[in-house]
Structures are given as structure tokens and as C-alpha cells.
C-alpha atoms as a PDB file:
ATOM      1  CA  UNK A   1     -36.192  57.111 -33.902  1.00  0.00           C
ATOM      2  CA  UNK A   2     -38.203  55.812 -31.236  1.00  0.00           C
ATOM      3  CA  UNK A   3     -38.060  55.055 -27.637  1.00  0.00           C
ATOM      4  CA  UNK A   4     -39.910  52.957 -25.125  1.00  0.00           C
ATOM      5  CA  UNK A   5     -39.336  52.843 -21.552  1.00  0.00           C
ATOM      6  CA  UNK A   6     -39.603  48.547 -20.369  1.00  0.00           C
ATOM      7  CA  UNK A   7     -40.673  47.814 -17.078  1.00  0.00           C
ATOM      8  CA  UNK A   8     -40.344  44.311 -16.240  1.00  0.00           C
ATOM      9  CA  UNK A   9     -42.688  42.970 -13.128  1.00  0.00           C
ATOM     10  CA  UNK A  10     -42.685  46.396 -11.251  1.00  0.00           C
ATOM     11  CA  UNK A  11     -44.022  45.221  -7.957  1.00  0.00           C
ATOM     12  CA  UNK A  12     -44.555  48.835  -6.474  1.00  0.00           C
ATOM     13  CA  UNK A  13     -47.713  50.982  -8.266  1.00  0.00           C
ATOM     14  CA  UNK A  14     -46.006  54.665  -6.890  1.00  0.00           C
ATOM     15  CA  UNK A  15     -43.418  53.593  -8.678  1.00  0.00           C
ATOM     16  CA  UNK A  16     -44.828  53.133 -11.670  1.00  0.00           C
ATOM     17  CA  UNK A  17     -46.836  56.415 -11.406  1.00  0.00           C
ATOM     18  CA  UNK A  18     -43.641  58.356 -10.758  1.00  0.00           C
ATOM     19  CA  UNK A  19     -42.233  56.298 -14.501  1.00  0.00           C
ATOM     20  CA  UNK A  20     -45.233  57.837 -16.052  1.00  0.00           C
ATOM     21  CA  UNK A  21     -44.572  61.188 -14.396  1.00  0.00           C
ATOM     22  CA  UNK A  22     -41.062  61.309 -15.540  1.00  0.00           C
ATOM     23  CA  UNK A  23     -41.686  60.419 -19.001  1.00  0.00           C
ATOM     24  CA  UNK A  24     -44.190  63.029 -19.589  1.00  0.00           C
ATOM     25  CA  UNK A  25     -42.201  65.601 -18.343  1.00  0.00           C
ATOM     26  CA  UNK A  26     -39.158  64.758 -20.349  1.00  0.00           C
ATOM     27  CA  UNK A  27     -41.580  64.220 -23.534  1.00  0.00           C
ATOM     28  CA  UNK A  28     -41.565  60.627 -24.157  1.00  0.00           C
ATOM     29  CA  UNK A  29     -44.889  58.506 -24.307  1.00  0.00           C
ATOM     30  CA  UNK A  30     -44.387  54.417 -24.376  1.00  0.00           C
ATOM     31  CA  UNK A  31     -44.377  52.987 -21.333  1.00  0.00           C
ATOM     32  CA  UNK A  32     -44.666  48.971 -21.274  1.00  0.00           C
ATOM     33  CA  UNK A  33     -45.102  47.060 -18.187  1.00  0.00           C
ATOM     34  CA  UNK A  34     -43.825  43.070 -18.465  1.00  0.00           C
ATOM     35  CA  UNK A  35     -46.032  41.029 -16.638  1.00  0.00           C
ATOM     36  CA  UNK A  36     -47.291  43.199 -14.207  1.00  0.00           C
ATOM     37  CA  UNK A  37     -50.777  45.408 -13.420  1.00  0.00           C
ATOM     38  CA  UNK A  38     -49.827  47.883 -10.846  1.00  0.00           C
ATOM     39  CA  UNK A  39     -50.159  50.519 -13.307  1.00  0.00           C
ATOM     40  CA  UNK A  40     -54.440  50.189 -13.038  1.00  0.00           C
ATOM     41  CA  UNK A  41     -53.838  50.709  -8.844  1.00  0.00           C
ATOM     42  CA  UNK A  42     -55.218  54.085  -7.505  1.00  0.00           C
ATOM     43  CA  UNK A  43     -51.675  54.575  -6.135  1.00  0.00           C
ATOM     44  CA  UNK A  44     -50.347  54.851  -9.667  1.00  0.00           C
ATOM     45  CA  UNK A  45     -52.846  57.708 -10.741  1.00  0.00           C
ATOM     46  CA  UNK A  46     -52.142  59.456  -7.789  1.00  0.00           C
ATOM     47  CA  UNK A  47     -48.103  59.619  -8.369  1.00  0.00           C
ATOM     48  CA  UNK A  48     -48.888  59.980 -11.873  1.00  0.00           C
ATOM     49  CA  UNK A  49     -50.141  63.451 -11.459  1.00  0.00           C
ATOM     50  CA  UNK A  50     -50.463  65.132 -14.935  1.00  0.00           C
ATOM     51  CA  UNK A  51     -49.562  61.836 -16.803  1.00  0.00           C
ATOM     52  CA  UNK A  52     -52.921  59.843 -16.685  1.00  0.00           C
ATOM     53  CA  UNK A  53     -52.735  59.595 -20.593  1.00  0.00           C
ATOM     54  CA  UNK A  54     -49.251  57.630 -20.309  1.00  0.00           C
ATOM     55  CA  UNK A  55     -50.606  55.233 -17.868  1.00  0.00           C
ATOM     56  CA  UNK A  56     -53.516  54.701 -20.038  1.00  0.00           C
ATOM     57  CA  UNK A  57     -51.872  54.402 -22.963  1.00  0.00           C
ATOM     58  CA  UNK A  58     -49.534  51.212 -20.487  1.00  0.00           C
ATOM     59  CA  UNK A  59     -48.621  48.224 -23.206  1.00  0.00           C
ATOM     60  CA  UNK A  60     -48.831  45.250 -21.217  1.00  0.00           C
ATOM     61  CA  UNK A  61     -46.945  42.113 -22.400  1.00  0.00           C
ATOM     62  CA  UNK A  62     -46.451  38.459 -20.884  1.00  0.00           C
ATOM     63  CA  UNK A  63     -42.705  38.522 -20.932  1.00  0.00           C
ATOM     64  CA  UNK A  64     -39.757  40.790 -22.348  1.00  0.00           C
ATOM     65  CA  UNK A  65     -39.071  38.090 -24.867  1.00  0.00           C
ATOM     66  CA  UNK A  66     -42.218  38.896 -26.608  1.00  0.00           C
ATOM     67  CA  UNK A  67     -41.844  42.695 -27.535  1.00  0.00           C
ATOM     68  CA  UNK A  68     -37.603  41.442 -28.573  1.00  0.00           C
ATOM     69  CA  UNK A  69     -38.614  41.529 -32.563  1.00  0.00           C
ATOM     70  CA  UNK A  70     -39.829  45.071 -32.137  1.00  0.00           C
ATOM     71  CA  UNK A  71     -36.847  47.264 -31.553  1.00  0.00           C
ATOM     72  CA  UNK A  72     -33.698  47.651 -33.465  1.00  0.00           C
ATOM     73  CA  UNK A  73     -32.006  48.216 -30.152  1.00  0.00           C
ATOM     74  CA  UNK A  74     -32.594  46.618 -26.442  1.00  0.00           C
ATOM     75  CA  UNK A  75     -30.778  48.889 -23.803  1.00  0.00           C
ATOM     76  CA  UNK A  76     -30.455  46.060 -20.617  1.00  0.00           C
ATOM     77  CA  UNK A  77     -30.309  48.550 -17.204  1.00  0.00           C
ATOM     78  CA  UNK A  78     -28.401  46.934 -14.669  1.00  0.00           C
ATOM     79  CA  UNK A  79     -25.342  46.961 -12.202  1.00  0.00           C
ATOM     80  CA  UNK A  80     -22.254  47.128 -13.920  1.00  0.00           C
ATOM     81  CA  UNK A  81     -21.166  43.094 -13.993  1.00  0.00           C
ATOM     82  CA  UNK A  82     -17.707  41.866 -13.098  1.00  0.00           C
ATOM     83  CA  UNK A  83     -16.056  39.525 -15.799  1.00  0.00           C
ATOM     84  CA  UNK A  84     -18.137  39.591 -18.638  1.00  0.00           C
ATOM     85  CA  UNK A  85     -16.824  40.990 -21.539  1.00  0.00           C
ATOM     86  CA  UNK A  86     -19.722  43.811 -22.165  1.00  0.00           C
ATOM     87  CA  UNK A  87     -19.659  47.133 -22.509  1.00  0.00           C
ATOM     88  CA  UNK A  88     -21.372  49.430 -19.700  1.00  0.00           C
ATOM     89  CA  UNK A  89     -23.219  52.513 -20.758  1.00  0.00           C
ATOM     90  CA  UNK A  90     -23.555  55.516 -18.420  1.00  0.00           C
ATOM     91  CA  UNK A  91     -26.642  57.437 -18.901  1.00  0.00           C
ATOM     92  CA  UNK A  92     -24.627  60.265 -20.776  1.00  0.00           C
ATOM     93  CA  UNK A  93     -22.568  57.765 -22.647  1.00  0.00           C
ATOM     94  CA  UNK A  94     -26.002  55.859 -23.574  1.00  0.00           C
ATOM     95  CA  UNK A  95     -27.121  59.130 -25.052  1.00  0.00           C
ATOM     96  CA  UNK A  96     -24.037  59.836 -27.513  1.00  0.00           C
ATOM     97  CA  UNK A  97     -24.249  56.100 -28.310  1.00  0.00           C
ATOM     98  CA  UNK A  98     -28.258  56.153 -29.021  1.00  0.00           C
ATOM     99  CA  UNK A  99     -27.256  59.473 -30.609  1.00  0.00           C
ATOM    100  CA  UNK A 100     -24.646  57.621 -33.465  1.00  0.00           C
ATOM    101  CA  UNK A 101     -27.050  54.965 -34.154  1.00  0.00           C
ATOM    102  CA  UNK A 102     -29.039  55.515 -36.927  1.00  0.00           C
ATOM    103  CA  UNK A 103     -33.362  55.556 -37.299  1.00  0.00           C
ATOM    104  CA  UNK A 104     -34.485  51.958 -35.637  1.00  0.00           C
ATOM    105  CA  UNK A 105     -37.230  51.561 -32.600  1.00  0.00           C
ATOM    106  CA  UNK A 106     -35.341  51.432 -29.444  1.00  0.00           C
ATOM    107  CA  UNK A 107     -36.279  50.271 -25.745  1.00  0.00           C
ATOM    108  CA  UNK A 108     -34.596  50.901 -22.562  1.00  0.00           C
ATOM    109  CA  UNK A 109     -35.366  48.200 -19.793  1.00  0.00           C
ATOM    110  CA  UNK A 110     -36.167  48.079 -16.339  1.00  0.00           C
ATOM    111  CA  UNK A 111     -35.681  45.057 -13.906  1.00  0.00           C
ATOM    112  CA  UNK A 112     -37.670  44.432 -10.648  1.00  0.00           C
ATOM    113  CA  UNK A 113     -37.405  46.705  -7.500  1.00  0.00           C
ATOM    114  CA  UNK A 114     -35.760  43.523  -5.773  1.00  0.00           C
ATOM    115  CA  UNK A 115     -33.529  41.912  -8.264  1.00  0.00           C
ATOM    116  CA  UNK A 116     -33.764  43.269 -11.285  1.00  0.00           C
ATOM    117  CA  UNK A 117     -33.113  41.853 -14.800  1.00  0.00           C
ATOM    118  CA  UNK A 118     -32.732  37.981 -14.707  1.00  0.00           C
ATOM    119  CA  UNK A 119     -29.646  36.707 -16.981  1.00  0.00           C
ATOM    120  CA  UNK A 120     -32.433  35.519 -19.754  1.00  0.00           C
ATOM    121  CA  UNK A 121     -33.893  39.133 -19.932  1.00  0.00           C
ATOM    122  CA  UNK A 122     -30.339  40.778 -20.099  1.00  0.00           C
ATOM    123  CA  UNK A 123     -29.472  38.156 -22.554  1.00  0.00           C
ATOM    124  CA  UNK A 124     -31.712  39.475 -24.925  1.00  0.00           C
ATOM    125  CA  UNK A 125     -30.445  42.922 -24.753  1.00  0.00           C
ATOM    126  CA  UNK A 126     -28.118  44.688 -27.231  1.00  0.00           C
ATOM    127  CA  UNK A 127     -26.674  47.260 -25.193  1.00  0.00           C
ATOM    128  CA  UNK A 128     -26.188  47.810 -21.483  1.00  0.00           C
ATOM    129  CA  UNK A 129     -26.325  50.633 -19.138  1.00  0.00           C
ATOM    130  CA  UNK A 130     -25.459  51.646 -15.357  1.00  0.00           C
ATOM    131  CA  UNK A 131     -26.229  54.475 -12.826  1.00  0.00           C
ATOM    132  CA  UNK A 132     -22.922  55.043 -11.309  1.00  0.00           C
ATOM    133  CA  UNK A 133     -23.234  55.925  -7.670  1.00  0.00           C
ATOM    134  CA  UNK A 134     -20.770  57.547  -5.044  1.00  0.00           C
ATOM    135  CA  UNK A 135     -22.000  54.645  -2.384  1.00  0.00           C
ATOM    136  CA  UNK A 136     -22.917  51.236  -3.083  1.00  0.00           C
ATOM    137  CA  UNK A 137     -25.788  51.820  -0.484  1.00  0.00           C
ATOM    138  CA  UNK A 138     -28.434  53.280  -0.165  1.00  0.00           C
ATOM    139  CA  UNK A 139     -29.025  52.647  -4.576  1.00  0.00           C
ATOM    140  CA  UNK A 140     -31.583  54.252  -6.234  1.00  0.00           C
ATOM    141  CA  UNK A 141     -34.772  53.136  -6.628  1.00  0.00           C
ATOM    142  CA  UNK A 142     -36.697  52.427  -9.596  1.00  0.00           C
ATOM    143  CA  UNK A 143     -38.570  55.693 -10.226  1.00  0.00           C
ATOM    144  CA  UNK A 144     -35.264  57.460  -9.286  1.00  0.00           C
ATOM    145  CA  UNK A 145     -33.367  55.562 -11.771  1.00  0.00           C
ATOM    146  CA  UNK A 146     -35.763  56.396 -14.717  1.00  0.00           C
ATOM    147  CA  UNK A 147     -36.011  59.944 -13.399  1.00  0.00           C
ATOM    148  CA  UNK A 148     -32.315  60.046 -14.439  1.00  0.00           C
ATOM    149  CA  UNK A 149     -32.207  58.120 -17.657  1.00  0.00           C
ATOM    150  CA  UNK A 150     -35.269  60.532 -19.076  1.00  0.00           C
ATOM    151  CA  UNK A 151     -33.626  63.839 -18.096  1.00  0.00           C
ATOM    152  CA  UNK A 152     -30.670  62.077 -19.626  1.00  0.00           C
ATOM    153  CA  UNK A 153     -32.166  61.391 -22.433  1.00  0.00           C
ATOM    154  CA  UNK A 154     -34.764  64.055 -23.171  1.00  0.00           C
ATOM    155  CA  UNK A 155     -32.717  65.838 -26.396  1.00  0.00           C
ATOM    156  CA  UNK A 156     -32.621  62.604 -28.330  1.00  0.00           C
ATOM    157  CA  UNK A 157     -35.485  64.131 -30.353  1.00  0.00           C
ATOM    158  CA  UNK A 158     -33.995  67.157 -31.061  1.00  0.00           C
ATOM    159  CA  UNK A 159     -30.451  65.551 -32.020  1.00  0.00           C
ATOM    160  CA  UNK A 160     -31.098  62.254 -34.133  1.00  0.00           C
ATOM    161  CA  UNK A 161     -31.124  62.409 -37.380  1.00  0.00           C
ATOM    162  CA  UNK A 162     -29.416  65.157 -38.260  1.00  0.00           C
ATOM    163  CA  UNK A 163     -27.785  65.100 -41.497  1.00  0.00           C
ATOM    164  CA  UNK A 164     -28.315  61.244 -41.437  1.00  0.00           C
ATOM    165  CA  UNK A 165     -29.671  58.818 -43.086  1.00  0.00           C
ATOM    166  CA  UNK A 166     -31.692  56.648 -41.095  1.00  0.00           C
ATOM    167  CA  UNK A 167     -30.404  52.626 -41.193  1.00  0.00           C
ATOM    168  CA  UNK A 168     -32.846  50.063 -42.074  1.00  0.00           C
ATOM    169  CA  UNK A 169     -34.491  48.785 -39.079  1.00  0.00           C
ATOM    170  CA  UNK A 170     -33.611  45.080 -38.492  1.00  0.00           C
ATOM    171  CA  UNK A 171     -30.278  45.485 -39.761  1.00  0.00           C
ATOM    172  CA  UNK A 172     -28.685  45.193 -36.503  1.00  0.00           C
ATOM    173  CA  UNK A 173     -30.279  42.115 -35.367  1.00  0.00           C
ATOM    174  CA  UNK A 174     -30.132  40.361 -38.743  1.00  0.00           C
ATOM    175  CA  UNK A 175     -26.175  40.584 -38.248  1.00  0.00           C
ATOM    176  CA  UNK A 176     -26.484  39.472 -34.399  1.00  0.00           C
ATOM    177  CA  UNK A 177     -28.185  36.276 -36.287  1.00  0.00           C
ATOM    178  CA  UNK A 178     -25.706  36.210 -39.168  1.00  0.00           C
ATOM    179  CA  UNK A 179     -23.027  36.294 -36.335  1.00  0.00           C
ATOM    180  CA  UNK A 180     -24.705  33.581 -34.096  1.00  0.00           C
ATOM    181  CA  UNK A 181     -24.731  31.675 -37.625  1.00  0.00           C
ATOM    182  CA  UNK A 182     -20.962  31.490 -37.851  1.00  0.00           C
ATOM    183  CA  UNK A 183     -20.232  31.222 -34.369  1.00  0.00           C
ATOM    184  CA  UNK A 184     -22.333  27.949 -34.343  1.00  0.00           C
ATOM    185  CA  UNK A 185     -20.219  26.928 -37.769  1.00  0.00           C
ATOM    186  CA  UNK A 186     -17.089  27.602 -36.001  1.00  0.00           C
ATOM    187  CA  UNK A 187     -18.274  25.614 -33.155  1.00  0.00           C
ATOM    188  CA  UNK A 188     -17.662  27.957 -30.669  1.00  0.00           C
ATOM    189  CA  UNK A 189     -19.643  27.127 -27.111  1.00  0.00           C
ATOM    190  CA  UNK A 190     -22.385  28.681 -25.773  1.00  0.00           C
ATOM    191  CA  UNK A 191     -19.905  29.791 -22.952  1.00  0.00           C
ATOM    192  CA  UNK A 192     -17.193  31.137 -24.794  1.00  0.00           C
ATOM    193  CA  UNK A 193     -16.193  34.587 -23.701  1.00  0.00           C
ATOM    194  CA  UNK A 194     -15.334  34.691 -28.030  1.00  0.00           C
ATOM    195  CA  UNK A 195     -19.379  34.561 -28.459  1.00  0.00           C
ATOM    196  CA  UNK A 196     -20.287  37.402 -26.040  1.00  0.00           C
ATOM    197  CA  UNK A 197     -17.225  39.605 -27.013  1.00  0.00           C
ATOM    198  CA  UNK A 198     -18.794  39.667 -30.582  1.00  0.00           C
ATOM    199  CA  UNK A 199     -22.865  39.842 -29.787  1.00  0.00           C
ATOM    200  CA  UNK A 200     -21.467  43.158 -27.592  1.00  0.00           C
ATOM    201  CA  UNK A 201     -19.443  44.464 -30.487  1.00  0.00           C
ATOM    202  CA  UNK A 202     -21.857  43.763 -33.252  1.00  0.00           C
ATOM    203  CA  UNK A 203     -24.503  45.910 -30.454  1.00  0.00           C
ATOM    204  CA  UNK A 204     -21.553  48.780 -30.891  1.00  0.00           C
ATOM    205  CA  UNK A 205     -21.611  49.038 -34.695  1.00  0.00           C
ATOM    206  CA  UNK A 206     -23.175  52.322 -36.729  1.00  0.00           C
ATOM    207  CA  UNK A 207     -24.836  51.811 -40.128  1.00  0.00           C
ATOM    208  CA  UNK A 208     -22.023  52.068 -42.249  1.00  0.00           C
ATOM    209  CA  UNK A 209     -20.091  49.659 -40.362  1.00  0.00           C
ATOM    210  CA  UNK A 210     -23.271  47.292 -39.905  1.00  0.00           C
ATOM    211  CA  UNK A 211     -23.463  47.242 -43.451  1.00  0.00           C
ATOM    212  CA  UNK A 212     -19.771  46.310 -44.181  1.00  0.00           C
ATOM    213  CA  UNK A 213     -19.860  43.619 -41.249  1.00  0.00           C
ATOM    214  CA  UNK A 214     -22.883  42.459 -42.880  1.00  0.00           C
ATOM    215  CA  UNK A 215     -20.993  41.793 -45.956  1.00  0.00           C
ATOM    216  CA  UNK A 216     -17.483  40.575 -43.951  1.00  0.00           C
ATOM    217  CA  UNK A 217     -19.987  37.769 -42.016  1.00  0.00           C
ATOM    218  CA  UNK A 218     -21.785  37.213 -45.376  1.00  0.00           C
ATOM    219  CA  UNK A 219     -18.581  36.021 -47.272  1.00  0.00           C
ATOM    220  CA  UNK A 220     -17.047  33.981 -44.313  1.00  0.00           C
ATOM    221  CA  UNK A 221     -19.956  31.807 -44.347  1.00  0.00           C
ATOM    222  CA  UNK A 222     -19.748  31.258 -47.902  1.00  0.00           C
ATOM    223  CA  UNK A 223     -16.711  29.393 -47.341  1.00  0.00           C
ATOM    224  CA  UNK A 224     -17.776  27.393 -44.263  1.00  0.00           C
ATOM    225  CA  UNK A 225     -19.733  24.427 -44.139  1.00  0.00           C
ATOM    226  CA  UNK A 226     -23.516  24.278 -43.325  1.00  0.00           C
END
């Protein structure tokens, strides 16, 4: 297992330097910047302090939808939303959950300082995660925020994979397809509260459930038109 710290248009380079900071002193390495160059700023080394090889080592990428096909898993961090039917992670929870799924490359994302993930980005996530705070105001920044979610995260190394056998990777998206496929044959909208519901509980599933959904979806559209 795998995983990658997504920053998506950080506007702010201290911010960015603290990231790096943070994930070299919980022991993680990939940091990946979405359309954004603050990283190369002097402001960035200085925060950085200790962690000039992770901002050297920055992937930079056009967009979030082009680094998608890389990672098993897509962990969306954002305010908890009001009436959609998804499931909200907290840091600790994330961890047990990252914990039960099997081998794969995961990424957890990062929206803007000022608004965050757009509803395209978060729409290409699997799973989704929240800070929960005492106060609505003052919220945490950015750096704060992954400051959390690496000290929350930091055993993952230590813990997955024990006594397991990793999944292959892919299989989780291949059945987010497969279910999209039989959605679409059951002609269920776009909107339908039916079509997220599923895409969040497919996200849910371990291996060995994967696998038998894999086989449940497999049969179904056997029997349904193309």
C-alpha cells in the first residue's frame, strides 16, 4: 500500500512547505500539486525546513482528473455535505477504513485554501473525509488540516497488510464501472440519489466482498439488455 498526499491549486507557497514538512515527519514521501507552482517559491523551502527532498521530488499534474487511473482509492477531503447520501470519514475512521482495504495505491486530496474541492473533483473520489471541529469558525487551514490527517495516518505502514492478502489493484474501480454499467441499463438518472448510494457503497467494500459484488453485478447484466 501506497499513499499520496493531492493538493489541488494551493494558492499559498508556506502552505505548501508546511505539507512537505508534515509528511516527512510522519514518513510519507508523494506529494502532488494539481495545477499549481508555489511549491518552486522561496517561501516553500523556507517552511519546508528539513523536507527539501519532498518538495523536489513535487509531481505536478494539469488537473486531478489526470492522476484518477492511478490509485485504487481517491479519499475526497471536504466539509461534511448535507443531503447527499455519502459516507463521511473522520481522520481516525479514515485510518481503520484505509486499514481494511486491501494492497492498492491510494491518494488523499486537498481542495483550495478558498473553496476547496469543486463538485467535478469530489466526483471523482471514492471515499470522503472531514475534520470535525468544536466551532464552525475560525476552520483550519490547509497545512493544519494535513498536519492532522498525517499524524492520523502515520501507522498505516506498520498495520497494512498484516496477515492479508493484498487485492488486485483496479478491482475497485472496475466494479464502480461494472456498476455505472447497470445503472445506465436500468436507466437510472444521472441525479438519482439510487446512483450515488451505490458508487459510495461499492467505495465501502473489502476484497472479499469486491470480489463477490463483482460476480453479483457480473450476472445481473447477463440478463439485461445492452
Amino acid at each position: 500500500m501506497s499513499l499520496s498526499f493531492i493538493l489541488v491549486e494551493p494558492a499559498r507557497a508556506a502552505n505548501v512547505g508546511a505539507a512537505a514538512r508534515a509528511l516527512k515527519t510522519m514518513g510519507f514521501s508523494e506529494l502532488i500539486l494539481v495545477n499549481s507552482k508555489v511549491h518552486l517559491e522561496d517561501e516553500a523551502q523556507w517552511v519546508a525546513h528539513g523536507a527539501a527532498d519532498v518538495l523536489e521530488n513535487v509531481r505536478e499534474v494539469s488537473a486531478l482528473s489526470n492522476v484518477r487511473d492511478e490509485f485504487d482509492l481517491l479519499v475526497g477531503s471536504t466539509a461534511r455535505g448535507r443531503g447527499r447520501p455519502k459516507t463521511y470519514l473522520t481522520p481516525e475512521q479514515l485510518n481503520l477504513r484505509l486499514q481494511a482495504h486491501q494492497g492498492g495505491k491510494m491518494g488523499l486530496v486537498f481542495g483550495r485554501e478558498a473553496s476547496g474541492l469543486s463538485n467535478d473533483e469530489l466526483e471523482l473520489c471514492d471515499l470522503y473525509t472531514y475534520v470535525p471541529l468544536k466551532n464552525d469558525y475560525p476552520s483550519m487551514n490547509l497545512a493544519q488540516a494535513i498536519m492532522v490527517y498525517c499524524y492520523a495516518l502515520s501507522n498505516l505502514d506498520t498495520v497494512i497488510g498484516l496477515n492479508q492478502t493484498p487485492a488486485p489493484d483496479g478491482q475497485l474501480q472496475a466494479l464502480k464501472e461494472k456498476a455505472l454499467t447497470l445503472l445506465d441499463r436500468l436507466s437510472v438518472k444521472p441525479d438519482d440519489k439510487l446512483r450515488s448510494w451505490l458508487l459510495d457503497g461499492v467505495s465501502q467494500l473489502q476484497s472479499r466482498d469486491c470480489k463477490i459484488a463483482h460476480q453479483l453485478a457480473s450476472d445481473l447484466l447477463k440478463h439485461l439488455r445492452p
